[in-house]
Protein backbone atom coordinates (compact mmCIF):
# COMPACT_ATOMS: atom_id res chain seq x y z
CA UNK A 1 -14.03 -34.93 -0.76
CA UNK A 2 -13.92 -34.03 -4.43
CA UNK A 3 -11.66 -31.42 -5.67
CA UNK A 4 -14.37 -28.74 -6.36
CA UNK A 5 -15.97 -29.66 -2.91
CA UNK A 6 -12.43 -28.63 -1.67
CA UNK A 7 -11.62 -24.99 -3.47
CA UNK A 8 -15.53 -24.36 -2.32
CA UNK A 9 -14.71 -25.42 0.98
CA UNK A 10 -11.13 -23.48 1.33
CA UNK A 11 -12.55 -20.19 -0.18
CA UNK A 12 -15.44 -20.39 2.62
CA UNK A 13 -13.13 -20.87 4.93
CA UNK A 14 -10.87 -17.66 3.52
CA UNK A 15 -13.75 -15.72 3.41
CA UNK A 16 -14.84 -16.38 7.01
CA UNK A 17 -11.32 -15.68 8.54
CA UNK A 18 -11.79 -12.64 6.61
CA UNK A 19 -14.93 -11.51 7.78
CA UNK A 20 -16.71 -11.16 4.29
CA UNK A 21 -18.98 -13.79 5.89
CA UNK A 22 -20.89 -14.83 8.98
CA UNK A 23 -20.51 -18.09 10.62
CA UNK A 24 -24.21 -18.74 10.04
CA UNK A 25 -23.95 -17.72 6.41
CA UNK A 26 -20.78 -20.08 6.27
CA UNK A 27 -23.01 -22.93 7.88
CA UNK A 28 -25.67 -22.15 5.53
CA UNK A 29 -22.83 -22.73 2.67
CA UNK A 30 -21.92 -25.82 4.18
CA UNK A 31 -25.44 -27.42 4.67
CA UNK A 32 -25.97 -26.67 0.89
CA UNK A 33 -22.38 -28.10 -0.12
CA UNK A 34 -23.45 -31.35 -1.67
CA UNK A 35 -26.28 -29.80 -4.15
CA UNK A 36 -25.74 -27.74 -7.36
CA UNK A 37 -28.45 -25.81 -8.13
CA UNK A 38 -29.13 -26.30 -12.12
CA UNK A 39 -31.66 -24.10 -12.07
CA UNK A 40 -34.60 -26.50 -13.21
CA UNK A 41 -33.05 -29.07 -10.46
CA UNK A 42 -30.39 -29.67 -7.51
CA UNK A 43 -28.23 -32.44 -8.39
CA UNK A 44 -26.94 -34.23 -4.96
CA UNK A 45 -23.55 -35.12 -5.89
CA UNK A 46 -23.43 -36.79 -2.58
CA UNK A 47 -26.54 -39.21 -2.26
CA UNK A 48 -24.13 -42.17 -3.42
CA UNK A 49 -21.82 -41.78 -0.61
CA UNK A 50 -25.07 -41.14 1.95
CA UNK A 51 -26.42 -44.21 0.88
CA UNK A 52 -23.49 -46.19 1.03
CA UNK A 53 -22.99 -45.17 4.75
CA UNK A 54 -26.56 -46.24 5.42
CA UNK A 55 -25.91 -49.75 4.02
CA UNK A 56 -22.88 -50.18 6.12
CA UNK A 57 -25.23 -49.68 9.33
């Protein structure tokens, strides 16, 4: 897991224990974790390690 995939990950985590967010709010956060929005496009910083997986099958 990359390092900002991590602090993302942690702080939903924090925010969940501390009941700023819903569990389906933090799944929705989760589901959405490998895509940055740019605005114009959603770079999926995780399609290399998808498709990787998918060769190994």
């Amino acid at each position: 897991m990359r390092a900002v995939d991590r602090r993302r990950v942690q702080a939903l985590l924090r925010d969940l224990k501390a009941g700023k967010v819903t569990v389906g709010q933090a799944m929705d956060a989760l589901r959405d974790l490998p895509y940055q929005d740019l605005g114009f496009a959603k770079l999926d910083s995780h399609r290399d390690l998808r498709r990787a997986a998918s060769r190994r099958s």
